[in-house]
Protein backbone atom coordinates (compact mmCIF):
# COMPACT_ATOMS: atom_id res chain seq x y z
CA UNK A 1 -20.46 1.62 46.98
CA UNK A 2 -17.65 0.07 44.44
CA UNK A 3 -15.23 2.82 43.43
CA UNK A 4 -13.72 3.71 40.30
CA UNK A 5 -12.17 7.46 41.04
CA UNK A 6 -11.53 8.13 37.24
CA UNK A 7 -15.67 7.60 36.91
CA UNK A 8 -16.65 11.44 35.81
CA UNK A 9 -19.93 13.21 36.11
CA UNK A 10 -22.69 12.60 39.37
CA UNK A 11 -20.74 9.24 40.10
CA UNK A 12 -17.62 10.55 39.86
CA UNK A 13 -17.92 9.91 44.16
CA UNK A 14 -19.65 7.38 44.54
CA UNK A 15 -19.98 7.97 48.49
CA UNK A 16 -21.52 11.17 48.25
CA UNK A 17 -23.50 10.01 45.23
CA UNK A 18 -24.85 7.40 47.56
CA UNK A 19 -26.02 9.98 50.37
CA UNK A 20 -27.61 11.96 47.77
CA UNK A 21 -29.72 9.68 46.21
CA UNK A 22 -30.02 8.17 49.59
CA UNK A 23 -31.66 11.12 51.70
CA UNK A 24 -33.18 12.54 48.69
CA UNK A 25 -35.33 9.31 47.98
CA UNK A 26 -36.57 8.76 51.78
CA UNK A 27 -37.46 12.65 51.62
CA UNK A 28 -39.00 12.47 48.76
CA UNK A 29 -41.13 8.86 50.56
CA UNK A 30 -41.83 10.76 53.49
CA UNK A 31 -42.99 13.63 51.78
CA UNK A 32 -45.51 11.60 49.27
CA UNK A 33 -46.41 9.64 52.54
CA UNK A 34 -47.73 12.62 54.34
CA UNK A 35 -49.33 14.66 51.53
CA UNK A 36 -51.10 11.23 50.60
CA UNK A 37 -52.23 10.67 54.20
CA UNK A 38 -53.55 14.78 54.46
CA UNK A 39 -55.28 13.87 51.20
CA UNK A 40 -57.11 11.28 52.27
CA UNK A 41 -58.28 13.49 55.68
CA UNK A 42 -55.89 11.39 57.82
CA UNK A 43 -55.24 14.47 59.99
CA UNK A 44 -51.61 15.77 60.85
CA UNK A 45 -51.55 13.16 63.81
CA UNK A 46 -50.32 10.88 60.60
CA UNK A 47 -47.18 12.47 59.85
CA UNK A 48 -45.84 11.18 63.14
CA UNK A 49 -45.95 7.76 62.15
CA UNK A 50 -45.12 8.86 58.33
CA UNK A 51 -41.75 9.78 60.24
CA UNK A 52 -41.20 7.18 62.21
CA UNK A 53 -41.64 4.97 59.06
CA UNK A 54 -39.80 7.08 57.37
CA UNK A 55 -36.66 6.79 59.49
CA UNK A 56 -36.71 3.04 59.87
CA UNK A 57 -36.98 2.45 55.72
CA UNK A 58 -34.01 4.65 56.00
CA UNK A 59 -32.32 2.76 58.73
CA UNK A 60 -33.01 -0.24 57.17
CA UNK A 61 -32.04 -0.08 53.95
CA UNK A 62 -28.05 1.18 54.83
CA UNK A 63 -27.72 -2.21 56.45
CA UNK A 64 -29.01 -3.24 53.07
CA UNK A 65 -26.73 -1.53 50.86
CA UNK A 66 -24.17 -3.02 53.72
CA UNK A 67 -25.19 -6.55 52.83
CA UNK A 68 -26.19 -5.76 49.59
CA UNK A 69 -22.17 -4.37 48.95
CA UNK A 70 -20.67 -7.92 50.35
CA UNK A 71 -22.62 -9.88 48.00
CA UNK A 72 -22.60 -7.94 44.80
CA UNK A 73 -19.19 -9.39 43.64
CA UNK A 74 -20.30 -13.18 44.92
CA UNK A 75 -22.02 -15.88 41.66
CA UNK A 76 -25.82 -14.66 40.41
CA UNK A 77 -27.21 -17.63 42.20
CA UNK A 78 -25.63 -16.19 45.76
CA UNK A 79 -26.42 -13.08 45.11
CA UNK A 80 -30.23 -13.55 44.06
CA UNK A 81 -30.98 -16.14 46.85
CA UNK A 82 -28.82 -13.50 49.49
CA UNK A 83 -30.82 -11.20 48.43
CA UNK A 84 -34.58 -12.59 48.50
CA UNK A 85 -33.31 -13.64 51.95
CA UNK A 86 -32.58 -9.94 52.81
CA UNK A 87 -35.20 -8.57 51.08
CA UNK A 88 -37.68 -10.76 53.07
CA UNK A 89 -36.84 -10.20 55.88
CA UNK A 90 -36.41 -6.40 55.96
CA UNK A 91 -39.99 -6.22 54.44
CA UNK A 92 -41.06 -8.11 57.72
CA UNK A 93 -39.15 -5.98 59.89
CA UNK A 94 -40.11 -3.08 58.38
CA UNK A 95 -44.06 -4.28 58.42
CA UNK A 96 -43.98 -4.72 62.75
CA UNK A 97 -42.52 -0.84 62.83
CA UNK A 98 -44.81 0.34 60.41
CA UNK A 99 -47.77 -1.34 62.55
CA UNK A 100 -46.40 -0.62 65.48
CA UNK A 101 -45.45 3.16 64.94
CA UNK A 102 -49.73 3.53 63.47
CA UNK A 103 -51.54 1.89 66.31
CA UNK A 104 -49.35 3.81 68.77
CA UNK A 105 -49.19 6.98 67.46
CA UNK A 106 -52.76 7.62 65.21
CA UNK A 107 -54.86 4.87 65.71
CA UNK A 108 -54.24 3.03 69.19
CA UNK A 109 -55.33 -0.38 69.90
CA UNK A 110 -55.40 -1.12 65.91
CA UNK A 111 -54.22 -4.46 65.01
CA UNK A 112 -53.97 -5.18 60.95
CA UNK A 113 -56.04 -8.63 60.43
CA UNK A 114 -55.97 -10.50 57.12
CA UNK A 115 -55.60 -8.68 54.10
CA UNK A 116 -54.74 -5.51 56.07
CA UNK A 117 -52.02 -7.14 57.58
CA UNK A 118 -50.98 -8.57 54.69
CA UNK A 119 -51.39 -5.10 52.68
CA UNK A 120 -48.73 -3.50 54.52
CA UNK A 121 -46.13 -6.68 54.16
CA UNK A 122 -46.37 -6.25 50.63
CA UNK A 123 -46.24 -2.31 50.77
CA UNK A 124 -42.86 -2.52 52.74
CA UNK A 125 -41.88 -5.32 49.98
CA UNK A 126 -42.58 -3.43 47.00
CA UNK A 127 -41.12 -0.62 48.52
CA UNK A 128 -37.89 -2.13 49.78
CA UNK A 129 -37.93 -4.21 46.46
CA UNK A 130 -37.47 -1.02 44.02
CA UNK A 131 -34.93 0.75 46.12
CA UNK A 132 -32.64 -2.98 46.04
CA UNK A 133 -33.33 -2.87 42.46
CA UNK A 134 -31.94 0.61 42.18
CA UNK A 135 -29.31 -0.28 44.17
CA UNK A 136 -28.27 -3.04 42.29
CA UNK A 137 -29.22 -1.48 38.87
CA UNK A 138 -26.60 1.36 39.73
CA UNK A 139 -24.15 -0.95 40.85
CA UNK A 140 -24.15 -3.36 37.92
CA UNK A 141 -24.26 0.16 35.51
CA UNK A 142 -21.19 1.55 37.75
CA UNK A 143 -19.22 -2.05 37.17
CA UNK A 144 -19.92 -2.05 33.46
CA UNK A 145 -18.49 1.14 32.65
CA UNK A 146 -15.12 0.48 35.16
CA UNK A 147 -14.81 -2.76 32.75
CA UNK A 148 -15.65 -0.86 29.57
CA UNK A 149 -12.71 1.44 30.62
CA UNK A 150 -10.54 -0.85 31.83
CA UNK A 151 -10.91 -2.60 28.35
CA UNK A 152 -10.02 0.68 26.70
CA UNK A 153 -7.27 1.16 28.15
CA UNK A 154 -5.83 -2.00 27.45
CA UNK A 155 -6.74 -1.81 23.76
CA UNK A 156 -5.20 1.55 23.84
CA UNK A 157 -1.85 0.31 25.43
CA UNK A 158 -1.94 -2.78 23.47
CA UNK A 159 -2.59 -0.28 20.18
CA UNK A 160 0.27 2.11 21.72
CA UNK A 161 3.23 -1.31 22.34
CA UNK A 162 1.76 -2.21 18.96
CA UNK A 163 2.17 1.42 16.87
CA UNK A 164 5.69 1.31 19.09
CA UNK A 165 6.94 -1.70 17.69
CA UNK A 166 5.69 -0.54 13.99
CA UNK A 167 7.86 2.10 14.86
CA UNK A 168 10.81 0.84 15.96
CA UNK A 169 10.97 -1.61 12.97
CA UNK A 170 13.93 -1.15 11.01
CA UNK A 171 15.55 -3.22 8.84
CA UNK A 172 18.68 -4.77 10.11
CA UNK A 173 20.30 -5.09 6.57
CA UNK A 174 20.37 -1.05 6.71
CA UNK A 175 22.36 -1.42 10.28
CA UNK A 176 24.43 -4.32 8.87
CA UNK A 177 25.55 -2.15 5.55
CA UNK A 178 25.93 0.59 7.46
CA UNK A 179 28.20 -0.78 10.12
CA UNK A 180 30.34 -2.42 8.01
CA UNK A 181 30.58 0.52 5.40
CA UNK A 182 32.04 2.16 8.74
CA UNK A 183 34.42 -0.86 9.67
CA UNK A 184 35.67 -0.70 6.02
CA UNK A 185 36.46 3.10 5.92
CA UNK A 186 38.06 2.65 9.58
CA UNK A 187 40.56 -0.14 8.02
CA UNK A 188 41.28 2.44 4.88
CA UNK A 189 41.95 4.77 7.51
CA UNK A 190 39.29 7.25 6.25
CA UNK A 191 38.56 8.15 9.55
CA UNK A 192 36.95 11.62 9.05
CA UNK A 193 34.66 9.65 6.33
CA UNK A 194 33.97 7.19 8.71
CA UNK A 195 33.25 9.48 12.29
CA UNK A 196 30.74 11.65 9.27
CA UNK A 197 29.09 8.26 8.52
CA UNK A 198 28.95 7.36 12.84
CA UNK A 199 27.55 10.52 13.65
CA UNK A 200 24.39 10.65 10.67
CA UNK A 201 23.70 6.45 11.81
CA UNK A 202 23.92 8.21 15.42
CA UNK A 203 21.40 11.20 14.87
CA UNK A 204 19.06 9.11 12.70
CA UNK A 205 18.50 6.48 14.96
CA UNK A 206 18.19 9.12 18.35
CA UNK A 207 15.87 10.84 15.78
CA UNK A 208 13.97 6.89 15.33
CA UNK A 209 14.04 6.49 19.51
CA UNK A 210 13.38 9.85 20.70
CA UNK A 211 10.31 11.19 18.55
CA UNK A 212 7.14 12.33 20.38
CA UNK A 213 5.20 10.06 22.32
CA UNK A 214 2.33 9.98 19.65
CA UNK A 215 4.92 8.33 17.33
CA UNK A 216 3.95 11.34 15.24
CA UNK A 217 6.24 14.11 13.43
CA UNK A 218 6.04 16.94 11.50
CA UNK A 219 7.16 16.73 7.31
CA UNK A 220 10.35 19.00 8.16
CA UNK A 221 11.03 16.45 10.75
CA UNK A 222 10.57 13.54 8.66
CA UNK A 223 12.35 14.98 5.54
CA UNK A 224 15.47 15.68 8.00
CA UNK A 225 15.42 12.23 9.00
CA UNK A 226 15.65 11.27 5.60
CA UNK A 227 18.54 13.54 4.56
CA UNK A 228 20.22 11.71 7.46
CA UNK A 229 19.12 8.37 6.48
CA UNK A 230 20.47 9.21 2.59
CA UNK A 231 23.88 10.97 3.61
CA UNK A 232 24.41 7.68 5.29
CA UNK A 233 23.48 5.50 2.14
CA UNK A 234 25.12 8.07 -0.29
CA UNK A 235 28.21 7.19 1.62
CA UNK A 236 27.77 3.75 0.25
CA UNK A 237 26.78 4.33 -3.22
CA UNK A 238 28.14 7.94 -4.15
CA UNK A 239 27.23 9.10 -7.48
CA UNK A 240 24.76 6.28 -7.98
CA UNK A 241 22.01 7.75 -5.47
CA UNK A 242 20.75 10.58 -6.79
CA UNK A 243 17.89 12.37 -4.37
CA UNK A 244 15.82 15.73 -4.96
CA UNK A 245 12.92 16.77 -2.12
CA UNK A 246 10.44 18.67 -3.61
CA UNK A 247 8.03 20.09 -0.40
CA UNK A 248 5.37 22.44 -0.69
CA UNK A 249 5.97 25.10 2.10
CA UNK A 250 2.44 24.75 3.60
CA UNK A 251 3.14 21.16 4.17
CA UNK A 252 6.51 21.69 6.78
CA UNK A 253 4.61 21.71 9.93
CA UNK A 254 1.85 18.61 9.03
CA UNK A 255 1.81 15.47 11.18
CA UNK A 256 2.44 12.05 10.20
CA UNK A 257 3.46 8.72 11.62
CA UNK A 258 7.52 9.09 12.30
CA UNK A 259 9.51 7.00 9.60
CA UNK A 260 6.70 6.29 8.00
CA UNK A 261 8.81 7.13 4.80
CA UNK A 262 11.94 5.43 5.66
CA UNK A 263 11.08 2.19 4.19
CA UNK A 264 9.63 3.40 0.99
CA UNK A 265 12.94 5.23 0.19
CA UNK A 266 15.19 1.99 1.20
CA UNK A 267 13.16 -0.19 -0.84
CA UNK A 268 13.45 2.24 -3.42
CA UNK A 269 17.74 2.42 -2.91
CA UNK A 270 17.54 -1.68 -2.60
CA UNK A 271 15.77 -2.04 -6.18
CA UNK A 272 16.22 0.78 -8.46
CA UNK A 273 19.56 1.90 -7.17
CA UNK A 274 21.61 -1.20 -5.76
CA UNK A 275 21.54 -3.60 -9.48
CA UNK A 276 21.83 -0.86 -11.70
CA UNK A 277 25.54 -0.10 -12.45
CA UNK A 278 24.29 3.58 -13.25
CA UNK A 279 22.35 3.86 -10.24
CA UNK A 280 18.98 5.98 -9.75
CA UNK A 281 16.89 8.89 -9.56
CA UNK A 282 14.61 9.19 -6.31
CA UNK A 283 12.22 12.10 -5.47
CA UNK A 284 10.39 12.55 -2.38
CA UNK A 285 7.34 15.16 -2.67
CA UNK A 286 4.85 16.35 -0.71
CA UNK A 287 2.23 18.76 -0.96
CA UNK A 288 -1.18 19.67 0.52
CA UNK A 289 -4.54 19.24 -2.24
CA UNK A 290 -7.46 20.62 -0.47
CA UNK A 291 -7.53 19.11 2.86
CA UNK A 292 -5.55 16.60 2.11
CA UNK A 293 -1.19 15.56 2.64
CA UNK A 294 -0.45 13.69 -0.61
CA UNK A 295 3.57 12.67 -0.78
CA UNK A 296 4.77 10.24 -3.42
CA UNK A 297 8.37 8.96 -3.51
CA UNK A 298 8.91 7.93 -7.21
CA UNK A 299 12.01 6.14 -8.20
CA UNK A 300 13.55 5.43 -11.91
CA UNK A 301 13.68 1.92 -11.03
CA UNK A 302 12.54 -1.43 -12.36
CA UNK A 303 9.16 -0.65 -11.45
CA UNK A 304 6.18 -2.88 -9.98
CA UNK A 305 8.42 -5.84 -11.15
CA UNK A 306 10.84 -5.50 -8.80
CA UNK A 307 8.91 -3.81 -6.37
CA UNK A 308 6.86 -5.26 -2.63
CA UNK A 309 3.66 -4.91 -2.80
CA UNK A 310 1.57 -2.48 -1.21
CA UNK A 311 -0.75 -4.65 0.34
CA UNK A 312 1.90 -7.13 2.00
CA UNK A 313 1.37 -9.59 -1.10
CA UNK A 314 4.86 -11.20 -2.12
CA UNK A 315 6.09 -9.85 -5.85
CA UNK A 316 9.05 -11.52 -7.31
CA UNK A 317 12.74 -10.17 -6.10
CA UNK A 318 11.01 -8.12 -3.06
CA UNK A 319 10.14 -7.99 0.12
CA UNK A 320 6.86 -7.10 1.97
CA UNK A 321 7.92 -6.66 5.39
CA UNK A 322 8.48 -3.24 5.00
CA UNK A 323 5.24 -2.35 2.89
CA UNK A 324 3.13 -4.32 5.51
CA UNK A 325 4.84 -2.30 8.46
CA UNK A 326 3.50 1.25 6.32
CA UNK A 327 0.21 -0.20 5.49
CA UNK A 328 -0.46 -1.09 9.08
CA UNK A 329 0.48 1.52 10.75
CA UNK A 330 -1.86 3.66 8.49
CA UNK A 331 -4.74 1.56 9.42
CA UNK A 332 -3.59 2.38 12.86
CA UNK A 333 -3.34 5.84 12.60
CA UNK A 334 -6.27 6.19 10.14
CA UNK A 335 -8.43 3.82 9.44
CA UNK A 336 -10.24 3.57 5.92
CA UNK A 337 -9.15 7.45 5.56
CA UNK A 338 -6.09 6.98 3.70
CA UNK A 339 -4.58 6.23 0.44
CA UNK A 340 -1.52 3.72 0.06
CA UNK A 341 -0.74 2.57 -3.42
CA UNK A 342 1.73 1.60 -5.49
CA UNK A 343 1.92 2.49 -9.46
CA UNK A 344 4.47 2.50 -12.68
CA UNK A 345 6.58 5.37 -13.48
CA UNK A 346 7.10 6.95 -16.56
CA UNK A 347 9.36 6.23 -18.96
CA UNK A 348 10.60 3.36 -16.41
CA UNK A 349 10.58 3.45 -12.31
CA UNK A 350 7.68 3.23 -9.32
CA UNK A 351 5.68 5.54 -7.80
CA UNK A 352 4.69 4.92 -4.37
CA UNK A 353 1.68 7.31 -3.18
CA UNK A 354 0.23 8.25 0.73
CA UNK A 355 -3.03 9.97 0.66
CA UNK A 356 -4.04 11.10 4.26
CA UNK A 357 -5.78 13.87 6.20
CA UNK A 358 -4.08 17.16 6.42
CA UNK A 359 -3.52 17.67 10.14
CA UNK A 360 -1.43 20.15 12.07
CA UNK A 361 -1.52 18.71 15.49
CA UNK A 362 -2.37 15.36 17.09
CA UNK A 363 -3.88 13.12 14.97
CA UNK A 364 -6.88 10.46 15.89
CA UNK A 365 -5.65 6.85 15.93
CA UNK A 366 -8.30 4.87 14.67
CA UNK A 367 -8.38 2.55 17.62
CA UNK A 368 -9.28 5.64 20.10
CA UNK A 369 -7.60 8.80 21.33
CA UNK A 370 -7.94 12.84 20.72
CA UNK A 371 -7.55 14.70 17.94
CA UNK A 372 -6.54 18.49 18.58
CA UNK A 373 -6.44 21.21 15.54
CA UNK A 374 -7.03 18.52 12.70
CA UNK A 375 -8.24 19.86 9.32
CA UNK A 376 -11.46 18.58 8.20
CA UNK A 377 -10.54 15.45 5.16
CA UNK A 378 -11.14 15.44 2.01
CA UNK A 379 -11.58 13.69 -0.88
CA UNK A 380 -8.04 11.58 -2.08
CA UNK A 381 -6.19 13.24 -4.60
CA UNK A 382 -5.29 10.98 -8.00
CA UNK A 383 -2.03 9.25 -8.75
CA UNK A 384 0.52 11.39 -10.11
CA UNK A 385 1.72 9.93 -13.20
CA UNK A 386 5.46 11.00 -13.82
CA UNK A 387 8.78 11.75 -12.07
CA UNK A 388 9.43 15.33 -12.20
CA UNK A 389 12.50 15.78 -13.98
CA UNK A 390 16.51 15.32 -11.31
């Protein structure tokens, strides 16, 4: 029998499987052979020959599954004509025992003539026919499900290299700034400023390479990432980045996709606080609504205008790369049960909103995997409106 060890339930070994079904289908032949034969007032001399027959359908059909295991893998035409071939002639073979072993044993001197001996040929046929049809039936059934699995796992790596590299994606302009805000304080000999600056860039990205397996992280995590990722910019634009978290207690140990904020709150420092010569106002919240996470990061920015758009479309003076990297790694993690949208601010600024199921553990990806201690979602929460006051 083919083997696929990770196969669970009655196939999980396929050998003893095969020795179940095996002796528990010529038992249960030998056993409707004789009661049929008593039935019929045959006598008890015909369990003799029930045996005999009994044994050699047995016999028979392990060189079968023998043959029958060389050929499975061969082109449908081999394997059909292989087959017949075998088929016909253990039906013949079996036929002369089964004759044999009855006028020997219960009726000697009987010889089967015309339709008799034709009865029993096709007897041994149909008989030998259904067990190579379960045989092949379980087989074929076996092979799908190793290549259903097989499939699924590759989907699932290609999903995992894919939610990896949505991951890993950060934007090289952020490494390039930050570098050479380090070279610069070096040459103005701000070296305490400078080793600060090394060490954040050196704990954020450790924090970008090392995070769980999942790819997932808790809001504490996340918001410490971006305290790490803002010292570092602050360094750049002092006085002109202004930040304030605002996160609900309940919300600290929630999972969601690792950096998934990071991009949100550089686009936000690339357009509201890099042309303005008085800088900006940004404000990451987060908070639970019924069974749902809801954070917004709102900036006092340009707004839309100057803004990428959520879904990936090109907006005048922005880029979409990083929107498209959040976007799909939503649809990764959640499918249709999220929220991603982008809106206006009031007086002036953007508001950029993630709706998505409040979870305290491992979430579902919505390409496969498990989902452990997961609140039941809700309904998505509405846009909030305004930036709470810096």
């Amino acid at each position: 029998m083919l083997q696929n060890p990770r196969q669970q339930g009655f196939f999980h070994d396929k050998n003893r499987a095969f020795w179940i079904l095996q002796g528990g289908g010529w038992v249960a032949y030998l056993l409707l052979r004789a009661l049929s034969g008593l039935a019929n007032s045959m006598g008890v001399a015909f369990i003799l020959p029930a045996v005999i027959v009994t044994a050699t359908g047995f016999s028979l059909t392990l060189l079968m599954a023998a043959a029958y295991r060389r050929i499975i893998v061969m082109k449908p035409v081999y394997v059909w004509t292989l087959s017949l071939l075998i088929l016909a002639g253990a039906s013949a073979l079996f036929s002369v025992l089964e004759v044999w072993a009855h006028a020997t044993f219960y009726q000697p001197g009987w010889k089967p003539q015309g339709i008799e001996f034709l009865g029993a040929i096709l007897l041994d046929f149909s008989v030998l026919g259904a067990w190579s049809g379960l045989y092949y039936g379980i087989n074929y059934y076996l092979l799908l499900a190793e290549q259903s699995e097989r499939m699924v796992n590759v989907a699932r790596q290609a999903n995992s290299a894919q939610l990896e590299m949505l991951r890993y994606q950060l934007n090289p302009h952020f490494l390039f700034n930050t570098l050479n805000s380090i070279s610069t304080l070096v040459l103005l000999k701000q070296t305490e400023r400078a080793n600060a600056m090394l060490s954040r860039l050196a704990s954020f990205l450790r924090y970008s390479l090392v995070g769980e397996r999942e790819g997932l992280a808790t809001v504490a995590q996340e918001a410490e990432a971006l305290k790490l990722y803002l010292d570092i910019e602050r360094t750049r634009f002092e006085a002109r980045l202004r930040t304030r978290f605002d996160i609900a207690p309940d919300v600290m140990e929630a999972r969601l996709p690792s950096l998934l904020l990071q991009p949100i709150v550089e686009n936000a420092i690339k357009y509201a606080v890099t042309p303005s010569e008085d800088g900006a106002d940004i404000l990451i919240d987060a908070r639970r609504m019924d069974d749902r996470l809801v954070i917004t990061v709102a900036d006092t920015g340009p707004g839309l205008q100057g803004a990428p758009s959520a879904g990936g479309d090109p907006v005048p003076g922005g880029t979409q790369v990083g929107m498209a990297n959040i976007r799909e790694r939503l649809v990764q993690a959640y499918g249709d049960d999220h929220r991603f949208e982008l809106a206006e601010n009031s007086p002036k600024g953007l508001i950029v909103l993630i709706d998505i199921p409040y979870q305290t553990e491992n979430i579902v990806t919505a390409t496969g995997g498990e989902s452990r201690g997961s609140e039941r979602p809700g309904a998505p929460m509405p846009m909030p409106q305004t930036l709470a006051a810096q």
